[in-house]
N, C-alpha and C. Protein backbone atom coordinates (compact mmCIF):
# COMPACT_ATOMS: atom_id res chain seq x y z
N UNK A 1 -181.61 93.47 -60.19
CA UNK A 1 -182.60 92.50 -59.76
C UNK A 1 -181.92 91.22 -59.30
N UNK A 2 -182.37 90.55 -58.06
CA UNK A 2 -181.48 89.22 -57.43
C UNK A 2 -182.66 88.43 -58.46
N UNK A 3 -182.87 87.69 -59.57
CA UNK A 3 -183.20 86.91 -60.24
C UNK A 3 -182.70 85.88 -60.05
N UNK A 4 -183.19 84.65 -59.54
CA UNK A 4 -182.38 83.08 -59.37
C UNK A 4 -181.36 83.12 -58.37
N UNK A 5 -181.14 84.09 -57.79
CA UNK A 5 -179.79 84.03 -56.74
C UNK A 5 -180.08 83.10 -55.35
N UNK A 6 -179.40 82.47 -55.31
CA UNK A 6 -179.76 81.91 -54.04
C UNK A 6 -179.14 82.32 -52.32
N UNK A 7 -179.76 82.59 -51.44
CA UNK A 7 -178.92 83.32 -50.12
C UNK A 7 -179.86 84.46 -50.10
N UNK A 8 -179.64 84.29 -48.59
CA UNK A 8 -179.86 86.13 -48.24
C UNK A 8 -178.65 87.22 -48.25
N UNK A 9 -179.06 88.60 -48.77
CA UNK A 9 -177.65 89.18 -48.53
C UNK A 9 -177.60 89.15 -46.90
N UNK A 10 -178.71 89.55 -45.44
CA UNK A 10 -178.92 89.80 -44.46
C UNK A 10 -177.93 91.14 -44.33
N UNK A 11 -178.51 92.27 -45.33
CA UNK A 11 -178.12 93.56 -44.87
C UNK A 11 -176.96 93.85 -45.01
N UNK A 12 -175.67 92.60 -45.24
CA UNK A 12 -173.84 93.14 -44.65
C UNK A 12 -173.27 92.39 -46.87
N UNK A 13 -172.41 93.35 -46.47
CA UNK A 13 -171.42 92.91 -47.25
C UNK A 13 -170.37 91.36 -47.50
N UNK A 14 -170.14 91.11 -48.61
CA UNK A 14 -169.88 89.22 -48.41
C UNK A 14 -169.01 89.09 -47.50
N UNK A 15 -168.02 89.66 -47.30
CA UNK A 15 -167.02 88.94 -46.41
C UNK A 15 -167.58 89.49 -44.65
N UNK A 16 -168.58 90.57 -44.36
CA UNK A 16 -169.10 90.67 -43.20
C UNK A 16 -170.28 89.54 -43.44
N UNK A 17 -171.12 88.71 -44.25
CA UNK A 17 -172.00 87.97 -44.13
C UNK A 17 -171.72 86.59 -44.32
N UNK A 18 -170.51 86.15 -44.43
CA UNK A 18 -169.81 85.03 -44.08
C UNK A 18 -168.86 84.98 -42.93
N UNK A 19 -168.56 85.84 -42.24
CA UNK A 19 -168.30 86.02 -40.97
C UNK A 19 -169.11 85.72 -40.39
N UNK A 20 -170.44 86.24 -40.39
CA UNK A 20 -171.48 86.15 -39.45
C UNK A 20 -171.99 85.07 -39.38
N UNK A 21 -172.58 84.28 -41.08
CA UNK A 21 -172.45 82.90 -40.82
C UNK A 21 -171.87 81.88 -39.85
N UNK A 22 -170.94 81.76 -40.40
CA UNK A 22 -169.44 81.25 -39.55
C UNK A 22 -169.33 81.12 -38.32
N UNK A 23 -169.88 82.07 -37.69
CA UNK A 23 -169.91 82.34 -36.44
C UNK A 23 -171.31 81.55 -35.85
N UNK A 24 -172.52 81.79 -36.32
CA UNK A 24 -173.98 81.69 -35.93
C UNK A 24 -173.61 80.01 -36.24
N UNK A 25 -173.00 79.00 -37.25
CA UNK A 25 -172.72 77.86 -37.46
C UNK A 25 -172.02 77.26 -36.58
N UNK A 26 -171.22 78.04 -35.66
CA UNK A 26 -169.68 77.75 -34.83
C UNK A 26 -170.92 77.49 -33.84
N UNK A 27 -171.93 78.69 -33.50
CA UNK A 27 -172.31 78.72 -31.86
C UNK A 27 -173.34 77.78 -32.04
N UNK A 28 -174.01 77.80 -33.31
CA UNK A 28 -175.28 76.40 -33.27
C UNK A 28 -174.73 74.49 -32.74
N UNK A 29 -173.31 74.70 -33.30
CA UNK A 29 -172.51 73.32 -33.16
C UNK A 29 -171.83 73.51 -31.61
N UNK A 30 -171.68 74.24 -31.30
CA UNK A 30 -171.06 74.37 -29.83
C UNK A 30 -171.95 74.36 -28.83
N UNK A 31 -173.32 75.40 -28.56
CA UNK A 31 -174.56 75.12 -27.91
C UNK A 31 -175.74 74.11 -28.39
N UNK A 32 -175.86 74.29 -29.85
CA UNK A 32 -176.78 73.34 -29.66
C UNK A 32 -178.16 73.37 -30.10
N UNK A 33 -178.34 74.88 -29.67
CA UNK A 33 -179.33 75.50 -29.78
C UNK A 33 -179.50 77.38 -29.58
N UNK A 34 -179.88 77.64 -30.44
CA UNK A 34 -179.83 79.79 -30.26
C UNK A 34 -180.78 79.79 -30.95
N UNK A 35 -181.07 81.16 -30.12
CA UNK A 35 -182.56 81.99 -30.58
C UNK A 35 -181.88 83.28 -31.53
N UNK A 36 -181.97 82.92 -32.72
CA UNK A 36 -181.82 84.00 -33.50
C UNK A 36 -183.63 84.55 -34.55
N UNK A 37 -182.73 85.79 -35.41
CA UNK A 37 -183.57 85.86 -36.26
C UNK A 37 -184.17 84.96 -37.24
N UNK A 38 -185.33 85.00 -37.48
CA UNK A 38 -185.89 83.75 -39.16
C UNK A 38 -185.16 83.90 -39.70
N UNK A 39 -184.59 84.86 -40.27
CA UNK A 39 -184.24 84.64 -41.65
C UNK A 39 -182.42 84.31 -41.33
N UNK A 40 -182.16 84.75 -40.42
CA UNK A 40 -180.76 84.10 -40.06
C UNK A 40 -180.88 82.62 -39.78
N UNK A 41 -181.89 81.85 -39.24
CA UNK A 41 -181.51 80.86 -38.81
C UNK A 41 -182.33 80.13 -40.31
N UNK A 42 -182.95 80.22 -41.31
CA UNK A 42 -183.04 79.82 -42.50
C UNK A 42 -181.94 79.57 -43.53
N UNK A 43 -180.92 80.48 -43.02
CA UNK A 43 -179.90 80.27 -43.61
C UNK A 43 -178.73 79.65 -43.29
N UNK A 44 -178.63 79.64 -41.75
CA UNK A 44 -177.49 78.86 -41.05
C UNK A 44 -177.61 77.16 -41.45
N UNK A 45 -178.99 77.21 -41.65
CA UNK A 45 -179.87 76.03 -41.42
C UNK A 45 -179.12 74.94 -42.11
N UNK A 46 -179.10 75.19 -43.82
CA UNK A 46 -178.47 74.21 -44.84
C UNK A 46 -176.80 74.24 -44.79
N UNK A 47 -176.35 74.99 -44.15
CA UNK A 47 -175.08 75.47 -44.27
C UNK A 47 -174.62 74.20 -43.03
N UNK A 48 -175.44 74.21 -41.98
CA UNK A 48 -175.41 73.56 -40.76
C UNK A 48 -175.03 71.86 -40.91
N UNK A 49 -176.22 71.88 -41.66
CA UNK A 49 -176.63 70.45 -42.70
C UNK A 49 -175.26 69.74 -43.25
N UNK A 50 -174.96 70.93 -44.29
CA UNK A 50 -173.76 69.98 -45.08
C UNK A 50 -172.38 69.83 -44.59
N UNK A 51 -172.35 70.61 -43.13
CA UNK A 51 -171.01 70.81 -42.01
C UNK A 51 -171.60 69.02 -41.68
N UNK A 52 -172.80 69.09 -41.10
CA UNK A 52 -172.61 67.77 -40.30
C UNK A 52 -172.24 66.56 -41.34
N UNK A 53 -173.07 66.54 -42.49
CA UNK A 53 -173.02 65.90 -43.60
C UNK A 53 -171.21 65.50 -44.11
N UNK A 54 -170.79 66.74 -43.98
CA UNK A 54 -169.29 66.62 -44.38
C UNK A 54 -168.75 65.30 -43.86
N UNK A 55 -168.85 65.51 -42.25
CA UNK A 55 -168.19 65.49 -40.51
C UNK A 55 -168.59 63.65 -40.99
N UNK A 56 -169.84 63.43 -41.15
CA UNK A 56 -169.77 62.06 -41.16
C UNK A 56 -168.96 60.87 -42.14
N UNK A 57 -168.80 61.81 -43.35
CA UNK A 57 -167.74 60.99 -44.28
C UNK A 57 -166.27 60.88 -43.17
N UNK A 58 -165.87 59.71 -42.75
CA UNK A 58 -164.84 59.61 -42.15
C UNK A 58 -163.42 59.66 -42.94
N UNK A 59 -163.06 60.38 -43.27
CA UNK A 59 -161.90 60.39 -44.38
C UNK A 59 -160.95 62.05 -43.71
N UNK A 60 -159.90 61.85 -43.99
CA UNK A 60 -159.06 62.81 -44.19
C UNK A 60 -159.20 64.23 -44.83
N UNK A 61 -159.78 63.51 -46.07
CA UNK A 61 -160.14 65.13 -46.58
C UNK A 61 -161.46 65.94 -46.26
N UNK A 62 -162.60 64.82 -45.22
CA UNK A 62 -163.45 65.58 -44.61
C UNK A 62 -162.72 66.18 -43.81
N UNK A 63 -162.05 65.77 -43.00
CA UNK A 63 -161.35 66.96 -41.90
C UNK A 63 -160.96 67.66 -42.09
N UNK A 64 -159.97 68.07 -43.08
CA UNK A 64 -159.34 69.03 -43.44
C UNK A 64 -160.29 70.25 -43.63
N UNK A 65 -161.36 69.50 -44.85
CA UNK A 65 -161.89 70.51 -45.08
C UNK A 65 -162.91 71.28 -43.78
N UNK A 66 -163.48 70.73 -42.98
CA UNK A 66 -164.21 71.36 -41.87
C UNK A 66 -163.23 72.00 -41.09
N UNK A 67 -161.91 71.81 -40.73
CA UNK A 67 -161.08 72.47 -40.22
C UNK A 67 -160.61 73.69 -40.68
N UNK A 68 -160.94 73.75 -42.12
CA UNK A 68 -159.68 74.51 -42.98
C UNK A 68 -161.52 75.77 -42.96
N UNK A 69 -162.70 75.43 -42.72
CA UNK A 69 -163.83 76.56 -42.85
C UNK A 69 -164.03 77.07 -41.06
N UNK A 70 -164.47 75.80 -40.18
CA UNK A 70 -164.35 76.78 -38.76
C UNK A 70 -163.45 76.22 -38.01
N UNK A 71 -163.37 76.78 -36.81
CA UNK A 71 -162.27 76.68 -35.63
C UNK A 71 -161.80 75.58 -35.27
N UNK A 72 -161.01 74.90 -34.82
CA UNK A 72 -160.46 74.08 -34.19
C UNK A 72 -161.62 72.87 -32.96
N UNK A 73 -161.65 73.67 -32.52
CA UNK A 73 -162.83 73.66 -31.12
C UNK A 73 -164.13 72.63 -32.04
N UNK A 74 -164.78 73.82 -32.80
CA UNK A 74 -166.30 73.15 -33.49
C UNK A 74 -165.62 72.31 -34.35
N UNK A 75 -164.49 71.92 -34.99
CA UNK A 75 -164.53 70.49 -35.96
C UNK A 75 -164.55 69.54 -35.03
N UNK A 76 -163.73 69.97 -33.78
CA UNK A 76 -163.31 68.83 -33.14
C UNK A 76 -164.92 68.07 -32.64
N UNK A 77 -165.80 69.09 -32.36
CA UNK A 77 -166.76 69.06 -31.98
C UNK A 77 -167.67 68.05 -32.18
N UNK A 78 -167.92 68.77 -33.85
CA UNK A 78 -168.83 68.16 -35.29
C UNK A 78 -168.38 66.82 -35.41
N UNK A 79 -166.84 66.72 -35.70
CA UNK A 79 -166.42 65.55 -35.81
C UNK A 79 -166.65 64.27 -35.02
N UNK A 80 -166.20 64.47 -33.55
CA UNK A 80 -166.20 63.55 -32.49
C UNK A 80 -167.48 63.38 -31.48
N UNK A 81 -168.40 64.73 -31.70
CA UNK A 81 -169.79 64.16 -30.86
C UNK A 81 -171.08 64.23 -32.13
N UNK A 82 -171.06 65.33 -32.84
CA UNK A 82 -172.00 65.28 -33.59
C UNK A 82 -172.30 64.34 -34.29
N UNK A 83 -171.46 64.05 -35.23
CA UNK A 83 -171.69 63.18 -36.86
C UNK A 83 -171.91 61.80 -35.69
N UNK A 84 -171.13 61.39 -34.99
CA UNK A 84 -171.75 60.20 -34.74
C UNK A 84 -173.09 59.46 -34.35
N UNK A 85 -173.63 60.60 -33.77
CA UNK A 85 -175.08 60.63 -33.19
C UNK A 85 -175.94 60.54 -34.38
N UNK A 86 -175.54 60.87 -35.58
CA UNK A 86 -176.63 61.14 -36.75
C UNK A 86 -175.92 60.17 -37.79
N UNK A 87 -175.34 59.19 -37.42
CA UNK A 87 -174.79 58.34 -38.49
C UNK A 87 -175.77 57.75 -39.11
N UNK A 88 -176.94 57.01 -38.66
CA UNK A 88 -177.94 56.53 -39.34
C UNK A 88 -178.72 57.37 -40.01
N UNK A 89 -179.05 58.86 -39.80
CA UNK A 89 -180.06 59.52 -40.22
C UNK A 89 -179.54 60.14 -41.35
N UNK A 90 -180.20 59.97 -42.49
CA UNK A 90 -179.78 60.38 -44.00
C UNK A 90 -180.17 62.25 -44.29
N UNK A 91 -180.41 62.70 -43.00
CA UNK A 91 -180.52 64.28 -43.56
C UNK A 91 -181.70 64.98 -42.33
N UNK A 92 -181.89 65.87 -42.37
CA UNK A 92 -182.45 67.08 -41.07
C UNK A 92 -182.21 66.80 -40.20
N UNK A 93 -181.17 67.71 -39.72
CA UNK A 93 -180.49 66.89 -38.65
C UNK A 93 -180.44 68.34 -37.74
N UNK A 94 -181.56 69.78 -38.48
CA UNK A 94 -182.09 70.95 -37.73
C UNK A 94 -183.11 71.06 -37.41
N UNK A 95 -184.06 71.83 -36.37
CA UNK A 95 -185.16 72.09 -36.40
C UNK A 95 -185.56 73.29 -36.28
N UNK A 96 -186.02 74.10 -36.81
CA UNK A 96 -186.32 75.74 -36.60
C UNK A 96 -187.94 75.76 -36.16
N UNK A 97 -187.84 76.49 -35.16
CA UNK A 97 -189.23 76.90 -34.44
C UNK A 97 -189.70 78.36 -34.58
N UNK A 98 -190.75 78.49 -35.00
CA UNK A 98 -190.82 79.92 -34.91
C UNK A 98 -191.49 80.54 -33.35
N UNK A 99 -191.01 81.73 -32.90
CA UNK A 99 -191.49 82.23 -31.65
C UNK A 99 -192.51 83.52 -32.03
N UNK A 100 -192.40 83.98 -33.03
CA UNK A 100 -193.17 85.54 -33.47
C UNK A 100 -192.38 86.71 -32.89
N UNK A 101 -193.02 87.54 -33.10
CA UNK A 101 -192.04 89.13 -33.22
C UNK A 101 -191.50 89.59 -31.36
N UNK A 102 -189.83 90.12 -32.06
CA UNK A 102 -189.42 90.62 -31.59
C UNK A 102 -189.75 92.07 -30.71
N UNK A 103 -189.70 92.15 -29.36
CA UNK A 103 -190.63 93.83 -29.18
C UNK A 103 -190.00 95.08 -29.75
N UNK A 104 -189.13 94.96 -29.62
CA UNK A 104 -188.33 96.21 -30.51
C UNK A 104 -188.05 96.95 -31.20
N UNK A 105 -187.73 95.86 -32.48
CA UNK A 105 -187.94 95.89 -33.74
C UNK A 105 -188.88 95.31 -34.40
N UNK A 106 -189.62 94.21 -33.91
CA UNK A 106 -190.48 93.54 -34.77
C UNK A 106 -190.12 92.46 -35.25
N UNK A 107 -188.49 92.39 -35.33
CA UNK A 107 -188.38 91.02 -36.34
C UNK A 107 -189.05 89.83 -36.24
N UNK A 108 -188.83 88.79 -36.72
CA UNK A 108 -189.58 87.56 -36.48
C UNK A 108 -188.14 86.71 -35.85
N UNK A 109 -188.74 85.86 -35.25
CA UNK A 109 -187.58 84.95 -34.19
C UNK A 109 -187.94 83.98 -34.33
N UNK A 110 -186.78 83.02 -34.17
CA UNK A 110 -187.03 81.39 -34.19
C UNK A 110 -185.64 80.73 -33.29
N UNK A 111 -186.27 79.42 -32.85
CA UNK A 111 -185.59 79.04 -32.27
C UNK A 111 -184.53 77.91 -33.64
N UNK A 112 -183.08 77.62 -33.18
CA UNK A 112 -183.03 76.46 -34.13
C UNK A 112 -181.95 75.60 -32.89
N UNK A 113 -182.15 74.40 -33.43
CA UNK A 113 -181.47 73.60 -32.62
C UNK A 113 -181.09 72.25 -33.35
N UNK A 114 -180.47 71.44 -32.91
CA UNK A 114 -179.91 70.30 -33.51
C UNK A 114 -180.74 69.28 -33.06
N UNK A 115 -181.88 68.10 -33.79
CA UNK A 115 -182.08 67.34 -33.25
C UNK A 115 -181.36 66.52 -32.57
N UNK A 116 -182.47 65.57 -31.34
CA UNK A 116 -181.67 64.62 -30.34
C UNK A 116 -181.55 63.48 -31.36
């Protein structure tokens, strides 16, 4: 029983569902905005949050550490366009939209994006 656990598994094994993270976090900070699944982008969501959150403490060991979790490219990113834009704003700094079901499969879809 997942009792109190917090996270979705989303179907994959930990080190395939922190990959995937990782990735869906890399492309949200690089575009901006993606149409994924609900329940994927529910979860990118807070993860998203405490990347930017990090990015704005201006210190050394914020960098490291956003460097030392994604690529080169998205710290430089987070660091030098993001966090500055949201320096005043103390938190939601995502917005998730829902679109309704996928034709395919059905899933449910949402948009998420970074506020302006």
């Amino acid at each position: 029983m997942r009792k109190r656990k917090k996270g979705r598994k989303l179907s994959r094994e930990t080190g395939q569902r922190r990959a995937l993270l990782k990735s869906l976090v890399s492309a949200l900070v690089l575009n901006e905005k993606i149409k994924i699944s609900e329940a994927r982008a529910k979860e990118i969501s807070g993860l998203t949050e405490k990347f930017i959150t990090m990015a704005k403490k201006e210190g050394l060991a914020a960098r490291r550490n956003i460097a030392a979790r994604l690529s080169d490219r998205v710290a430089k990113k987070l660091i030098e366009d993001i966090a500055p834009r949201y320096k005043e704003r103390k938190g939601g700094y995502t917005r998730i939209m829902k679109l309704g079901q996928r034709k395919t499969d059905g899933a449910k879809m949402a948009i998420i994006e970074l506020i302006k």
